[in-house]
Protein backbone atom coordinates (compact mmCIF):
# COMPACT_ATOMS: atom_id res chain seq x y z
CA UNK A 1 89.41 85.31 76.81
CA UNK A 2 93.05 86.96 76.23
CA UNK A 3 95.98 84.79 76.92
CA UNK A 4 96.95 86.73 79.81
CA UNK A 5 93.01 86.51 81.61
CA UNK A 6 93.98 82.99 81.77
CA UNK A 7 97.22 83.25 82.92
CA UNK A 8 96.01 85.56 85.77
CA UNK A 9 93.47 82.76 86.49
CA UNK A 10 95.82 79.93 86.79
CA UNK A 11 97.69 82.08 89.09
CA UNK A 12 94.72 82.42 91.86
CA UNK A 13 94.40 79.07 91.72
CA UNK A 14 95.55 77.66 95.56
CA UNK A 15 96.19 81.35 96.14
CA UNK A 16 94.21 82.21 99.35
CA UNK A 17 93.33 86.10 98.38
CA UNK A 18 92.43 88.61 101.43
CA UNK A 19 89.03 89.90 101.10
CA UNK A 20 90.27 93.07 98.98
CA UNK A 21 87.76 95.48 99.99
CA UNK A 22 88.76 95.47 103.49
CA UNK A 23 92.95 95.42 102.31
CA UNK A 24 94.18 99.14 103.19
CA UNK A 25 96.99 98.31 100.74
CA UNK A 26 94.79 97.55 98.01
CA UNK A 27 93.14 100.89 98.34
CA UNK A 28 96.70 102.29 97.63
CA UNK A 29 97.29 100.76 94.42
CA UNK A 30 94.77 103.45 92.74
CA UNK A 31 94.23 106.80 91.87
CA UNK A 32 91.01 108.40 91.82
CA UNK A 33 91.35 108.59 88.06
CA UNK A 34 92.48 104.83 87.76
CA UNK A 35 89.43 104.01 89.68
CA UNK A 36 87.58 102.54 87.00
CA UNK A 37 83.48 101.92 86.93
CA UNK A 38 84.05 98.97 86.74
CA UNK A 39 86.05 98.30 90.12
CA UNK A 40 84.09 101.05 92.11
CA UNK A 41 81.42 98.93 91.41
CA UNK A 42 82.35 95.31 92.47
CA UNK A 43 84.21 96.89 94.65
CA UNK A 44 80.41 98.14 96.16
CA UNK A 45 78.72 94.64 95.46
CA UNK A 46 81.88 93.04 97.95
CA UNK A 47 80.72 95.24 100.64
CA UNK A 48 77.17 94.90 100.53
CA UNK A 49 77.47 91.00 100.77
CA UNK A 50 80.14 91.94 103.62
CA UNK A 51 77.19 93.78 105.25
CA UNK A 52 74.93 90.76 104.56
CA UNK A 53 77.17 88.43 105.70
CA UNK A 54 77.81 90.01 109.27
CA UNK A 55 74.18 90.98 109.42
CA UNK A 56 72.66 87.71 108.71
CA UNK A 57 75.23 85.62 111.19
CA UNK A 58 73.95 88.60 114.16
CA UNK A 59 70.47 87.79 113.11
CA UNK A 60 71.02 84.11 113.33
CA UNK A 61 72.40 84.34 116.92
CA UNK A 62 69.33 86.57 117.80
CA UNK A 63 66.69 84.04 116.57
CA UNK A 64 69.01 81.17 118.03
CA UNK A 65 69.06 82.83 121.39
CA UNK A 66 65.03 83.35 120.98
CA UNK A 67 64.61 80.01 120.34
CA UNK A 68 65.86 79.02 123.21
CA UNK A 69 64.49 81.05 125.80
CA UNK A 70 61.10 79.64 124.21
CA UNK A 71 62.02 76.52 124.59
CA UNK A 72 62.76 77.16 128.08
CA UNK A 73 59.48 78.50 128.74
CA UNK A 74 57.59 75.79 127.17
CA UNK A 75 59.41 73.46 129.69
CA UNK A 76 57.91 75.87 132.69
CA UNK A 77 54.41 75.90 130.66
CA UNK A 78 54.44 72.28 130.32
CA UNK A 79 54.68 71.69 133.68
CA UNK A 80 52.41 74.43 134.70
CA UNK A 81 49.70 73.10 132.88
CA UNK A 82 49.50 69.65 134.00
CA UNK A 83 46.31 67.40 132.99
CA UNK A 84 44.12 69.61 132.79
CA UNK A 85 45.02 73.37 131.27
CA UNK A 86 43.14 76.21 131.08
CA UNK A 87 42.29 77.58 128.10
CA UNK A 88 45.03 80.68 128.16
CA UNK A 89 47.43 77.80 129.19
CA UNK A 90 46.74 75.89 125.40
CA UNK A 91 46.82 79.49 123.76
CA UNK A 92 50.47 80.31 125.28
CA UNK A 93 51.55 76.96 124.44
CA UNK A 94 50.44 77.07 120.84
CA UNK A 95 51.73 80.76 120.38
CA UNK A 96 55.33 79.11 121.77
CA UNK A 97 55.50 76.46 119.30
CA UNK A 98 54.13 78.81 116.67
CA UNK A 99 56.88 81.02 117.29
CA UNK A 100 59.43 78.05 117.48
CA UNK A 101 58.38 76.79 114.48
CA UNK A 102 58.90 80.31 113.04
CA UNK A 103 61.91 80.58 114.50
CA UNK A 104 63.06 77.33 113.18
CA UNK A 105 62.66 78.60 109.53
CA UNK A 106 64.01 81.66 109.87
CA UNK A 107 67.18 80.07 111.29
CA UNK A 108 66.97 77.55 108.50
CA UNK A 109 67.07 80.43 105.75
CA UNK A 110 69.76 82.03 107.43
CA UNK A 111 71.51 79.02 107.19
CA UNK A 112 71.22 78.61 103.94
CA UNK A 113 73.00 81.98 103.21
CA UNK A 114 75.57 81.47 106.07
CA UNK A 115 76.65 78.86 103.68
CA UNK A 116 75.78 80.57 100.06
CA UNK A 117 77.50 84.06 101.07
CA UNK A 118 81.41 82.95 101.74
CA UNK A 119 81.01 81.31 98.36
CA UNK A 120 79.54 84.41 96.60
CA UNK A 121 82.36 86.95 98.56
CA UNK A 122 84.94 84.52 97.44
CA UNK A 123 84.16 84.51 93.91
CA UNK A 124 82.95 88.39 93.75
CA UNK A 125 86.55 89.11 95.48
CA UNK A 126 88.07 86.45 93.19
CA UNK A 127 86.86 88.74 89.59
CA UNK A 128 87.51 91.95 91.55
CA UNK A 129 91.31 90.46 91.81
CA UNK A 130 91.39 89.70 88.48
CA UNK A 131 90.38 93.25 87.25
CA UNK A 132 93.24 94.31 89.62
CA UNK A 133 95.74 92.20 87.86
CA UNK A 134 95.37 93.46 84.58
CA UNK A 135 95.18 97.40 85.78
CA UNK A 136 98.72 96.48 87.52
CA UNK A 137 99.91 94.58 84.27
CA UNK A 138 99.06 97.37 82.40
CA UNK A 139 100.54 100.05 84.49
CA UNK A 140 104.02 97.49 85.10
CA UNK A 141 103.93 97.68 81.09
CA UNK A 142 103.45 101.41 80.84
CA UNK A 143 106.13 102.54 83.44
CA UNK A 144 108.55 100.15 82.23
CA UNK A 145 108.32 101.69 79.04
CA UNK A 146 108.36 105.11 80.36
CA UNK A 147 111.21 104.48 82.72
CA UNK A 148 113.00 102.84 79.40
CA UNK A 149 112.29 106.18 77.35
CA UNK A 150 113.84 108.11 80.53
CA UNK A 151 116.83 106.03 81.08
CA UNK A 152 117.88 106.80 77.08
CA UNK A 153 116.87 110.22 77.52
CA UNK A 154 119.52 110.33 80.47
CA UNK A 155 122.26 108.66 78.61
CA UNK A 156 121.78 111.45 76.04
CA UNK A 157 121.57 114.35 78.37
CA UNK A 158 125.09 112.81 79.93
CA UNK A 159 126.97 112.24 76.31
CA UNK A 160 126.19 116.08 75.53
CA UNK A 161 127.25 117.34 78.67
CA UNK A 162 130.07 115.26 78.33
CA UNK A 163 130.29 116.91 74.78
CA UNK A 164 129.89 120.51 76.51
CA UNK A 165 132.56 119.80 79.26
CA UNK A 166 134.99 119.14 76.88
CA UNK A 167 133.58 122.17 74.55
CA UNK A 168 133.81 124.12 77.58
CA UNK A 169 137.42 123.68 78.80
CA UNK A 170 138.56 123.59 74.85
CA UNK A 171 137.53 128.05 74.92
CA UNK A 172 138.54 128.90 78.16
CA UNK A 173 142.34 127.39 77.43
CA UNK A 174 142.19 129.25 73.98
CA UNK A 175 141.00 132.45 75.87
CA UNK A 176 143.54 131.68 78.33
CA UNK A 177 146.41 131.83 75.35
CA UNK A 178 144.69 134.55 73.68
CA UNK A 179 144.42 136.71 76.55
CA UNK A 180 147.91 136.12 77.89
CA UNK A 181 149.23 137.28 74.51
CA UNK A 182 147.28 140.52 74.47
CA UNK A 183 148.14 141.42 77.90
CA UNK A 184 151.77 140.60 77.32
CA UNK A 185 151.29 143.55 74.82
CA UNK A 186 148.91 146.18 75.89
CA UNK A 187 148.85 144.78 80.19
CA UNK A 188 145.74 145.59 82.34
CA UNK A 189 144.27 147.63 80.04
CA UNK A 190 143.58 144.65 77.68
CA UNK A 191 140.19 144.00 79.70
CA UNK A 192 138.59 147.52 78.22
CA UNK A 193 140.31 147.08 75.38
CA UNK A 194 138.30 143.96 74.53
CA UNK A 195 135.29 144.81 76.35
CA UNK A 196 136.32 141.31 78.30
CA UNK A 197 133.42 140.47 80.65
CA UNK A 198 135.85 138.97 83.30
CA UNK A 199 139.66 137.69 83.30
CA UNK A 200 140.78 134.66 81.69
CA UNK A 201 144.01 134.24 83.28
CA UNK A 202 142.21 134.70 87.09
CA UNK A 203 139.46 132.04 86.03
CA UNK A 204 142.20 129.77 84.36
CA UNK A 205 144.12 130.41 87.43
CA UNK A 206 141.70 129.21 90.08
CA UNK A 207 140.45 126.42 87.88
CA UNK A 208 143.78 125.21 87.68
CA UNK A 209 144.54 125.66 91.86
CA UNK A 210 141.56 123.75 91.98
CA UNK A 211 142.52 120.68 89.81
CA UNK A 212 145.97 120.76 91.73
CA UNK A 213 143.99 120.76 94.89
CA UNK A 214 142.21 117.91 94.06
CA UNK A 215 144.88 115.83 92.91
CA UNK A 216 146.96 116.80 96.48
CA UNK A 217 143.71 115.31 98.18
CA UNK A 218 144.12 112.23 95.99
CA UNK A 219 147.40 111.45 96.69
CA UNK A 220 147.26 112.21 100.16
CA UNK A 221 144.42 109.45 100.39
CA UNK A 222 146.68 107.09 98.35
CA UNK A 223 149.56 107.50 101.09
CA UNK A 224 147.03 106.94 103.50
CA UNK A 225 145.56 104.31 102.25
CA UNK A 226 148.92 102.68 101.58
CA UNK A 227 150.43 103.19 104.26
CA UNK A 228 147.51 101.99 106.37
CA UNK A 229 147.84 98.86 104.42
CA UNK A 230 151.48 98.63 105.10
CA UNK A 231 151.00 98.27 109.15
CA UNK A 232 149.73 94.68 109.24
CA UNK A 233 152.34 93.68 107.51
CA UNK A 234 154.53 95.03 109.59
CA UNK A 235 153.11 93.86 112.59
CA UNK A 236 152.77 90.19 111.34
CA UNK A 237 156.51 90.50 110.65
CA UNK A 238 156.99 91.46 114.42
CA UNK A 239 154.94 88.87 115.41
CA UNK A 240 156.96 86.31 113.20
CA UNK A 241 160.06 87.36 115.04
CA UNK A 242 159.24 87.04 118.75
């Protein structure tokens, strides 16, 4: 027995487990290929004690209630008969307490497994647990390591598109300085001239409108913000001098 088999079975212990069968969110925890033999088939052996179980208690009232009703008519034969009975009188009173006596042991056996079956489910659902502790250990294990491998692999991705940014904004200022040289020289018709697929200066232009843009937006916040910090203070201050 692995270390963690016994850990898993010191953890059940006091643990009062839902019958797992009948637990829609246990279903959940599988996929069809995760479903192992092994699981499909306690997971069949649960339910058919299940089935025994709430079969054998019905049958148990049904006999009970039979019993009964015997009983009650043995009371009415009894009295019928009197002291001296006729011969179909003795006959129905010995098939009643054949029957009663028959009904007795079959009550008695169903006892017996009324008693023997929460015990069996119990420990059937108690192994079937088990088996579903180590397929979540080992798919906690696998993920984690997974979502580790994915978590560098982002880090990576973001330091070389950091890398490319930078890249990025290094060529378009030095086709920014290049172009505005050239067309200082030959004007428009530097475009053609270079087979240029679009304008440096317009791009540089915009990007540069945009940054501006941005930082207006910031420092408008920043005003806001401070000035929407000043007017407590301000208040208190009028407060302090009525």
């Amino acid at each position: 027995m692995s270390k963690t088999d016994e850990t898993f079975k010191q953890a059940l212990i006091g643990k009062k487990i839902p019958i797992l069968t009948l637990d829609h969110k246990w279903h959940q925890l599988f996929t069809q290929a995760e479903y192992s033999s092994e699981i499909k088939y306690m997971e069949e052996e649960l339910t058919g004690l299940l089935k025994r179980q709430g079969k054998v208690n019905t049958k148990h009232r049904e006999v009970k209630k039979l019993k009964k009703k015997l009983m009650d008519e043995v009371v009415i034969l009894a009295d019928a008969m009197g002291e001296h009975p006729t011969k179909k009188q003795d006959k129905d009173m010995a098939d009643h307490k054949r029957l009663i006596n028959e009904c007795n042991e079959k009550m008695e056996s169903y006892e017996e497994e009324m008693v023997e079956l929460p015990r069996q489910i119990n420990q059937l659902n108690n192994k079937l647990m088990l088996v579903t502790m180590e397929v979540c250990y080992q798919k906690l294990q696998e993920n984690t390591e997974e979502l580790e491998e994915i978590e560098q692999w982002i880090k990576e991705i973001r330091r070389e598109l950091k890398k490319k940014v930078v890249r990025k904004q290094e060529k378009e200022a030095i086709n920014h300085h290049l172009y505005a040289y050239m067309h200082d020289i030959f004007g428009a018709d530097v475009i053609e001239l270079f087979d240029m697929k679009y304008n440096p200066e317009e791009k540089y232009q915009k990007k540069t409108a945009a940054q501006d843009n941005d930082k207006d937006r910031d420092k408008e916040k920043e005003q806001t913000e401070q000035a929407e910090g000043e007017t407590p203070k301000e208040e208190n201050m009028d407060a302090l001098k009525s």
